[in-house]
Protein backbone atom coordinates (compact mmCIF):
# COMPACT_ATOMS: atom_id res chain seq x y z
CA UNK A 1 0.00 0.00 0.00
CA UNK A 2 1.06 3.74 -1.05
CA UNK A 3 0.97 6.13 1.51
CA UNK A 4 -0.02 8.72 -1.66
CA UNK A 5 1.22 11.66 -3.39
CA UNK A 6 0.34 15.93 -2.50
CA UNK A 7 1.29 18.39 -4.68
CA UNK A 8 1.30 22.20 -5.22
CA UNK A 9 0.59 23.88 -7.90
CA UNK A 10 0.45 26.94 -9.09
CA UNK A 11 -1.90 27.67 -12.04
CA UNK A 12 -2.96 31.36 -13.66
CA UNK A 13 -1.62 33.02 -10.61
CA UNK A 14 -4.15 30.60 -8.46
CA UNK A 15 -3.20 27.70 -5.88
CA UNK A 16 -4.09 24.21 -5.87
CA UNK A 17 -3.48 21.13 -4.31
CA UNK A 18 -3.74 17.31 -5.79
CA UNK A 19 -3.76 14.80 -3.66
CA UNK A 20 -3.90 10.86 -4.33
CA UNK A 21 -4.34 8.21 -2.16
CA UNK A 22 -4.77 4.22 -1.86
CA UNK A 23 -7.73 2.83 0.18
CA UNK A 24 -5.26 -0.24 0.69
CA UNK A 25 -6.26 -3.86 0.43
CA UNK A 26 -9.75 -3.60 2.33
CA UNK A 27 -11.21 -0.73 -0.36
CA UNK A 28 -8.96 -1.48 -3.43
CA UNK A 29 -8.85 2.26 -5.11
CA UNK A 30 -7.16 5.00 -5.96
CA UNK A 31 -8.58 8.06 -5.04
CA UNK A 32 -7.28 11.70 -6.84
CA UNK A 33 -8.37 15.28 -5.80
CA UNK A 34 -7.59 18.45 -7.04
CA UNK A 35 -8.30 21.07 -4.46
CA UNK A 36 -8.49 24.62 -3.67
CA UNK A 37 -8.78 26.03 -0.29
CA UNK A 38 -11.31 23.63 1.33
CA UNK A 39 -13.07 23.11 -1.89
CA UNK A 40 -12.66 19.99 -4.15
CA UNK A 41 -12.61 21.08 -8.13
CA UNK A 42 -12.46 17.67 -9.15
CA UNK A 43 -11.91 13.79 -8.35
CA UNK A 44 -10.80 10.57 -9.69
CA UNK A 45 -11.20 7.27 -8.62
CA UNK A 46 -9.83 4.22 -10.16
CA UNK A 47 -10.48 0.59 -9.03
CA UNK A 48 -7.93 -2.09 -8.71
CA UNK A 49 -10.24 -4.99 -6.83
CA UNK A 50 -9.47 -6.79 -10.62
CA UNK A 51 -6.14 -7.15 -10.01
CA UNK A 52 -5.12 -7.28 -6.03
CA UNK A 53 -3.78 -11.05 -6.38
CA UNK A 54 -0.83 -9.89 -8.71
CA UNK A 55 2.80 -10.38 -7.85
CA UNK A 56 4.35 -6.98 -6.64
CA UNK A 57 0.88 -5.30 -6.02
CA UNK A 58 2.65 -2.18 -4.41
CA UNK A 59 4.66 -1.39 -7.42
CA UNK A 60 2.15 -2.13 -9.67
CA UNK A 61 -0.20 0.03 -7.61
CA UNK A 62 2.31 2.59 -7.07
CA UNK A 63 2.97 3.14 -10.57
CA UNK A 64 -0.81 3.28 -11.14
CA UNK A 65 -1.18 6.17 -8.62
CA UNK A 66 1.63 8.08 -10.08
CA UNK A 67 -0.17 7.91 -13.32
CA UNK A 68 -3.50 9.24 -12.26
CA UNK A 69 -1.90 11.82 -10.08
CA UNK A 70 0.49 13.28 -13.09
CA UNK A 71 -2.76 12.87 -15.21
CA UNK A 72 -4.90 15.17 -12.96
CA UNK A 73 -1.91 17.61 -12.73
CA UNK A 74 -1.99 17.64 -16.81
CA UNK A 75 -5.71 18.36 -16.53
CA UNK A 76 -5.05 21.71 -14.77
CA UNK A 77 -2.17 22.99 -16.98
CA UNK A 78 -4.52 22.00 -20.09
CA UNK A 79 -7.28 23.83 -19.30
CA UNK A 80 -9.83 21.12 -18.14
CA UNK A 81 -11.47 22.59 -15.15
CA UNK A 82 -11.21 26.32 -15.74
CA UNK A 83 -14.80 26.45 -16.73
CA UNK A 84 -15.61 24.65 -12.84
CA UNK A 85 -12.82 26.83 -11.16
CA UNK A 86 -14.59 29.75 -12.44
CA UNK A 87 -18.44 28.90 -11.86
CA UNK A 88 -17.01 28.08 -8.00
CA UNK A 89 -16.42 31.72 -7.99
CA UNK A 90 -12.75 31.50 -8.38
CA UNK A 91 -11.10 33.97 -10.40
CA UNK A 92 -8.17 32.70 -12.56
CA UNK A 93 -4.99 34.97 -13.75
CA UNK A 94 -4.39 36.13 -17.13
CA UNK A 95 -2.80 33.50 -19.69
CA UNK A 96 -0.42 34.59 -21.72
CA UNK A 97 -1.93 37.47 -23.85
CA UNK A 98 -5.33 37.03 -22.48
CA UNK A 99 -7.55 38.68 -19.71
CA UNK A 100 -8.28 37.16 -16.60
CA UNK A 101 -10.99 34.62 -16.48
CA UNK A 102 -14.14 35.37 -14.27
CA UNK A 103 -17.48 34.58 -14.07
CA UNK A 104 -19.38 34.91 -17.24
CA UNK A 105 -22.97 37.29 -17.32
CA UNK A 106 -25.97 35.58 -18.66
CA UNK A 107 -26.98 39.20 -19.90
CA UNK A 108 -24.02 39.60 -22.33
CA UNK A 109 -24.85 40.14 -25.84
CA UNK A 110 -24.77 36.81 -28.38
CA UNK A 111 -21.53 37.30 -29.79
CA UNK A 112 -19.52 38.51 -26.83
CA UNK A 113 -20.82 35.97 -24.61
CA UNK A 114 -19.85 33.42 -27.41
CA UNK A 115 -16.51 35.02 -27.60
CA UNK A 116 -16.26 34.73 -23.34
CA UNK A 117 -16.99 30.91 -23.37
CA UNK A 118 -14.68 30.64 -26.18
CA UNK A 119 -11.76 31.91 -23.68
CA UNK A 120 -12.89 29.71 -20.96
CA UNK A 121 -13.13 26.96 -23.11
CA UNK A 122 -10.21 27.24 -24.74
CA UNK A 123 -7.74 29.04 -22.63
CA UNK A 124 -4.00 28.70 -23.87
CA UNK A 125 -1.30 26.98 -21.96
CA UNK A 126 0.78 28.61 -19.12
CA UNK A 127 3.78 27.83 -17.31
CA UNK A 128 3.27 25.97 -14.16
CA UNK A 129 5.00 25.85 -10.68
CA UNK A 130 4.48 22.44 -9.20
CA UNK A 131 6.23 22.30 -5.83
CA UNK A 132 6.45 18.78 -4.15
CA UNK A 133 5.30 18.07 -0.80
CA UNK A 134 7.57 16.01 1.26
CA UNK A 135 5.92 12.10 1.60
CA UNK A 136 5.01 11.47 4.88
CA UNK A 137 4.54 7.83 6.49
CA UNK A 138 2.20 8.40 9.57
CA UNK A 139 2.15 4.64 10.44
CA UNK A 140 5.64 4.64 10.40
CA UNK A 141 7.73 5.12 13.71
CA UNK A 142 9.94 7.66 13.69
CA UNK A 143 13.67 7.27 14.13
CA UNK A 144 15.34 7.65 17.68
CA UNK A 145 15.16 11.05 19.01
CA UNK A 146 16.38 13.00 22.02
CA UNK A 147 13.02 14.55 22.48
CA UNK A 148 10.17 12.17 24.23
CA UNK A 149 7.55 10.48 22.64
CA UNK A 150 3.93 11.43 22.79
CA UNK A 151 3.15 8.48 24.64
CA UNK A 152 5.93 8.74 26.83
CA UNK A 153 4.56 12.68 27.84
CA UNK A 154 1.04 11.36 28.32
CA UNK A 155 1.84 8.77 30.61
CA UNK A 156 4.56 11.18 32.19
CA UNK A 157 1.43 13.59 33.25
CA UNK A 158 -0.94 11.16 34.18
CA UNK A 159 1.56 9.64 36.59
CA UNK A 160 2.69 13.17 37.82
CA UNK A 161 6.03 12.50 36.56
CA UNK A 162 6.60 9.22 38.62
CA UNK A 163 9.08 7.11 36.98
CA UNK A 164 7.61 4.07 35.07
């Protein structure tokens, strides 16, 4: 099992964050969000109950999350959800030569509001800051350290600092 993959990215001037994840062996998926703030723009989820009784099921799921999580990170540099960022009410930067993209009236006249969804439809490719997000294992102990454990502080102050 994967612990997943989190990533940062920075797309017409706006921040989001993908995130994928394995439900493990007991909910066999893989499970990618792109986020911003507190609000999910879109999901993913792929199934893998067809093949959990292959050899080297980590790697192979592994390499299937890395997939789906550079896929969804393509998505957002292509375009694909700046018509959903928008009608959340979130304002994207200017592309290259273009204005920024905000909501669009329903009042606008028939050829400007043609030429509006044309530019949210069809919005040309920027340059993209991805910034990586250090992997962290939570079920994993953590090496020796000189500074107590949690367990050993709670047990410290319910014992009033007896020794054990």
């Amino acid at each position: 099992m994967i612990v997943g993959f989190n990533h940062n990215i920075t797309y017409r001037d706006v921040s989001f964050h993908v995130q994928t994840e394995d439900g493990g062996l007991n909910r066999p998926q893989l499970v990618t969000l792109l986020y911003h703030g507190g609000t999910i723009i879109a999901s993913q989820k792929t199934s893998y109950a067809d093949i959990v009784k292959v050899d080297n099921l980590d790697h192979v799921v592994e390499e299937l999350a890395k997939e789906q999580h550079k896929g969804m990170l393509r998505r957002v540099t292509k375009g694909e959800f700046d018509a959903r960022i928008v009608e959340l009410g979130i304002p994207l930067g200017a592309a290259a030569g273009q204005p920024p993209l905000q909501s669009v009236p329903d009042q606008l006249e028939p050829e400007v509001q043609s030429a509006a969804e044309s530019v949210i439809a069809d919005p040309a490719p920027e340059p993209v800051t991805i910034v990586e997000e250090p992997v962290i294992d939570k079920f994993k102990k953590s090496q020796a350290s000189d500074e107590p454990s949690l367990d050993d502080l709670i047990y410290a102050y319910l014992t009033a600092g007896q020794n054990r």
